[in-house]
N, C-alpha and C. Protein backbone atom coordinates (compact mmCIF):
# COMPACT_ATOMS: atom_id res chain seq x y z
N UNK A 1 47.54 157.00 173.89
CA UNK A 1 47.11 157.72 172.71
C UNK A 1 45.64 157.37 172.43
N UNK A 2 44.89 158.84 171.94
CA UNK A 2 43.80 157.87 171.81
C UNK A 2 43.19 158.94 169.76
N UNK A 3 42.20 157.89 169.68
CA UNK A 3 42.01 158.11 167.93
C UNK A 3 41.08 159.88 168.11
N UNK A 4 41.66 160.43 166.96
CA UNK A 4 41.14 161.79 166.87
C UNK A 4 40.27 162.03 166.00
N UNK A 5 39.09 162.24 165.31
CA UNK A 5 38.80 162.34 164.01
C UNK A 5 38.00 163.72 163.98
N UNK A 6 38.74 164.79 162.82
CA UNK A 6 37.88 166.00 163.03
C UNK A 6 37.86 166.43 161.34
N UNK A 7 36.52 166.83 161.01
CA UNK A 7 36.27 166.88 160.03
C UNK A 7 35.27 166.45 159.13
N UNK A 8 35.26 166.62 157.69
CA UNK A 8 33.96 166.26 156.88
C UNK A 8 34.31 164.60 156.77
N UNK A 9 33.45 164.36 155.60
CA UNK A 9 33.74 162.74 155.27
C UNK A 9 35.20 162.53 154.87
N UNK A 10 35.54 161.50 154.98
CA UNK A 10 36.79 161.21 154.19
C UNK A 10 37.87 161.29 155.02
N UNK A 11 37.83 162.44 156.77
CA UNK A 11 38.72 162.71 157.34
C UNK A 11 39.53 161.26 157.98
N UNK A 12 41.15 161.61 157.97
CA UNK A 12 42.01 160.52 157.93
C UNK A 12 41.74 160.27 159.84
N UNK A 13 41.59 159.51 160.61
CA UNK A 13 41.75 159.53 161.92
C UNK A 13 43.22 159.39 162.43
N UNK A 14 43.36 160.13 163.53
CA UNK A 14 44.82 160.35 163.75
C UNK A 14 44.87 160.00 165.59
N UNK A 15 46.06 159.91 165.62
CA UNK A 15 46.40 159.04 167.40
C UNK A 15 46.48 160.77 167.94
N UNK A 16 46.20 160.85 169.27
CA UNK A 16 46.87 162.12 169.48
C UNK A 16 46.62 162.25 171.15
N UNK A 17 47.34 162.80 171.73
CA UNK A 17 46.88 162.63 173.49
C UNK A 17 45.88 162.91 173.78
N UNK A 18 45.58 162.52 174.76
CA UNK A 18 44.29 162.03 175.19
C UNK A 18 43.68 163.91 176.13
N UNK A 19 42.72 164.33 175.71
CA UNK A 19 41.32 165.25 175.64
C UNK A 19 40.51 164.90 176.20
N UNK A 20 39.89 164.72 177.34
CA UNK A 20 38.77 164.24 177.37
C UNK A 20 37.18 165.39 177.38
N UNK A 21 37.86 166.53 176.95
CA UNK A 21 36.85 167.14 176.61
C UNK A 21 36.82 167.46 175.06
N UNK A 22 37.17 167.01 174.38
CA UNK A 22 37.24 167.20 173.06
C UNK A 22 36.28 165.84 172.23
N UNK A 23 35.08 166.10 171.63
CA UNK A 23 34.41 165.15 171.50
C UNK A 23 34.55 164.91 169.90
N UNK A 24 35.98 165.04 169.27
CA UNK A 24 36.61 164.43 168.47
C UNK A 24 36.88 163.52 168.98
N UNK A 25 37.10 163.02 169.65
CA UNK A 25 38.24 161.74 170.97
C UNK A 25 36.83 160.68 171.11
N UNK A 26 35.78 161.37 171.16
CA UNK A 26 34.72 160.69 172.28
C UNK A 26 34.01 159.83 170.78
N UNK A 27 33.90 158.33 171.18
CA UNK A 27 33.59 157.53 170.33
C UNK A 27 31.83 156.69 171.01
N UNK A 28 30.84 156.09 170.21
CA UNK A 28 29.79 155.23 171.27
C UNK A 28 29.64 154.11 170.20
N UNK A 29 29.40 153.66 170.86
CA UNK A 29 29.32 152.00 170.77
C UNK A 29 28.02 152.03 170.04
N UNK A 30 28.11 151.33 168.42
CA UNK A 30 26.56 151.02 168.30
C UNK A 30 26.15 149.41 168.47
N UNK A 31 25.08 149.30 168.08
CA UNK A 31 24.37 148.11 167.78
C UNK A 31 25.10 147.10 166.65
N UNK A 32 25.57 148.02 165.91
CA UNK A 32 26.21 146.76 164.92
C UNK A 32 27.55 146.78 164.37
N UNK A 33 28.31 146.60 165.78
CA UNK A 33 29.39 146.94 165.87
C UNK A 33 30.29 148.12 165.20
N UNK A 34 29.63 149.03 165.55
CA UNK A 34 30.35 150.26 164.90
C UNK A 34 31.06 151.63 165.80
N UNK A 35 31.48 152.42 165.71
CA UNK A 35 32.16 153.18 166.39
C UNK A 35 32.01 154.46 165.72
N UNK A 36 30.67 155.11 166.71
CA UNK A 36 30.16 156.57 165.83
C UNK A 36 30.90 157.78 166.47
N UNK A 37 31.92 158.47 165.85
CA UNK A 37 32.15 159.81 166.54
C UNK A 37 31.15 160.65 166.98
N UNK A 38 31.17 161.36 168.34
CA UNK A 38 30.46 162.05 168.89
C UNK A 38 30.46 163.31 168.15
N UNK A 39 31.40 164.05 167.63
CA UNK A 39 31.92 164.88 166.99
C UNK A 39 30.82 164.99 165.73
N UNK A 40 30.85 164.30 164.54
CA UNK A 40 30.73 164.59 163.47
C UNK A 40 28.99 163.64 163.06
N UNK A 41 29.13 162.41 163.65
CA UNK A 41 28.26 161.31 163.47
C UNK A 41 28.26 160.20 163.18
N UNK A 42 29.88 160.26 162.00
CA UNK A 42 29.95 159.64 161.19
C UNK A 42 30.70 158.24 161.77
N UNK A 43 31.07 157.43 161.14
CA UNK A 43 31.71 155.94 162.07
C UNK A 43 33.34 155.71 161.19
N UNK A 44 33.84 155.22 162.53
CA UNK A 44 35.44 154.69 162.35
C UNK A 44 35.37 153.80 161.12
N UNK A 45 35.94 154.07 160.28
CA UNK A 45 36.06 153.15 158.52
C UNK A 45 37.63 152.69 158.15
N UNK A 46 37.56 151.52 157.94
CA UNK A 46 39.20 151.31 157.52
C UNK A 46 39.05 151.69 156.04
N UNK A 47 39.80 152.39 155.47
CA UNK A 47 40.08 152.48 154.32
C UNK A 47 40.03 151.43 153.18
N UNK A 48 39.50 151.20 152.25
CA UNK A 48 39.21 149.90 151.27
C UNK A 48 39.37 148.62 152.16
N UNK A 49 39.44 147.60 151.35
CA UNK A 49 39.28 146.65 151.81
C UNK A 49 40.47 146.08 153.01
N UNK A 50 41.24 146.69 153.53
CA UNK A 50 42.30 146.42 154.28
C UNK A 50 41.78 146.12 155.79
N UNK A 51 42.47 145.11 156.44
CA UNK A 51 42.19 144.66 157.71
C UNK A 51 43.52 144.44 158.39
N UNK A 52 44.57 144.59 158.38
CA UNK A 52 46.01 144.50 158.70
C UNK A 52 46.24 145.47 159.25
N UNK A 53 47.18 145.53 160.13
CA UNK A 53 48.18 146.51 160.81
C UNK A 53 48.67 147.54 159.72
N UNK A 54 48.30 148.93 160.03
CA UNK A 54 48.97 149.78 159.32
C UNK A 54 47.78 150.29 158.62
N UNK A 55 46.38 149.41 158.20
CA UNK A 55 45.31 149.87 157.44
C UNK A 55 44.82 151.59 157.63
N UNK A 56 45.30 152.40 157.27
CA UNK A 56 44.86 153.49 157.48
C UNK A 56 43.38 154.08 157.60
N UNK A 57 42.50 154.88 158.65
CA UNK A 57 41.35 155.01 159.59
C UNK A 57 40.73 155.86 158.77
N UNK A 58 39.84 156.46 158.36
CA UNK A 58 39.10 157.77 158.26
C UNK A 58 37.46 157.40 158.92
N UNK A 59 36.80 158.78 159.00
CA UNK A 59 35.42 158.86 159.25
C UNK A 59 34.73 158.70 158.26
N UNK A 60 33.74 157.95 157.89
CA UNK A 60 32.59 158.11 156.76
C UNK A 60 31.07 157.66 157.34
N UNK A 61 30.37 158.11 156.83
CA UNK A 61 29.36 157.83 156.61
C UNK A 61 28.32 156.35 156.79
N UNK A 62 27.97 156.34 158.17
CA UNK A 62 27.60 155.07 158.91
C UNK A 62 26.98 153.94 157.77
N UNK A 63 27.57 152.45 157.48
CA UNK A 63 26.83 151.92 156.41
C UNK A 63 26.55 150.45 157.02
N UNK A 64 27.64 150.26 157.97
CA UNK A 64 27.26 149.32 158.55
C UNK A 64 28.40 148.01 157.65
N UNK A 65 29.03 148.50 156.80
CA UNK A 65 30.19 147.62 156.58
C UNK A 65 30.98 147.00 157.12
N UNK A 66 31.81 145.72 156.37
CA UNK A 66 33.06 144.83 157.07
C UNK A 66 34.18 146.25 157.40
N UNK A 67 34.25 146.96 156.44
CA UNK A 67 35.09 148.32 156.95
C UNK A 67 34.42 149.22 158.38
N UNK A 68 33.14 149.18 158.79
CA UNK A 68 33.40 150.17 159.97
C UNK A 68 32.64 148.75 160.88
N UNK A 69 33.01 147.65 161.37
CA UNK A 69 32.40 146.83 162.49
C UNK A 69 33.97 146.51 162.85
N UNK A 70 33.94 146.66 164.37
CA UNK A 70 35.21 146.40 165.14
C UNK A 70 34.50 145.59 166.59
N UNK A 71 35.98 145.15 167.00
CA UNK A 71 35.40 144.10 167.83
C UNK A 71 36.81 144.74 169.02
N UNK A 72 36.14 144.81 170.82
CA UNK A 72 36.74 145.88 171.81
C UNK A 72 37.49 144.68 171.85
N UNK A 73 38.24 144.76 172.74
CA UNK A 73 38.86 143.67 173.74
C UNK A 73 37.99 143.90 174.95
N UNK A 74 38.48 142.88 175.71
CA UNK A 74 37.24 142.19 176.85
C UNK A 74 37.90 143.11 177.68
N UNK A 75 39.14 143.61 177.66
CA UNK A 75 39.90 143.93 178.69
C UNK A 75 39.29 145.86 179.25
N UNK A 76 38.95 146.20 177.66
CA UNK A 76 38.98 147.55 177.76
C UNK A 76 38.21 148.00 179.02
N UNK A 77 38.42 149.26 179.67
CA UNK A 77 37.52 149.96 180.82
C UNK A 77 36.42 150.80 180.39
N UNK A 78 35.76 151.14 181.18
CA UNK A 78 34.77 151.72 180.98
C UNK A 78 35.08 153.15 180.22
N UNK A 79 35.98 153.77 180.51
CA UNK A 79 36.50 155.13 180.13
C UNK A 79 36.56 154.52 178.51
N UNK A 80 37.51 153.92 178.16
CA UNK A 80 37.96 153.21 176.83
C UNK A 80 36.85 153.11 176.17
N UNK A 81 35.46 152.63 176.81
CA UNK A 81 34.35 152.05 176.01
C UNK A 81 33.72 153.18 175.57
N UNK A 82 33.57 154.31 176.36
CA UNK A 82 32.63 155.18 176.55
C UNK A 82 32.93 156.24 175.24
């Protein structure tokens, strides 16, 4: 499964099979640990202050917060990163 996000600000991110031409799907790596959709611009955000399993995803507006900095696993592939 991989994360979907389509839409204005606020949109909820959703799991959904994997597209690889759909650049809702397609995520890049920034500088300060963030995860900018190719799609829209905007970066992967956990919803308020939540960091737990279950924290529900949306897109917002790149700020550079404890809500949109994520950390890969070492393991991920290049496809995964990209």
């Amino acid at each position: 499964m991989w994360c979907r996000a389509e839409g204005a600000h606020g949109t909820r991110v959703v799991l959904a099979d994997r597209d690889p031409s759909s650049t809702a799907q397609q995520w890049t790596w920034a500088a300060n640990r963030g995860l900018v959709s190719k799609k829209s611009g905007t970066c992967l955000d956990a919803t308020g202050p939540g960091s737990t399993n279950g924290t529900p995803l949306q897109i917002w507006t790149c700020g550079g917060s404890e809500q949109q900095r994520w950390t890969l696993p070492t393991t991920a592939s290049a496809a995964e990163r990209a």
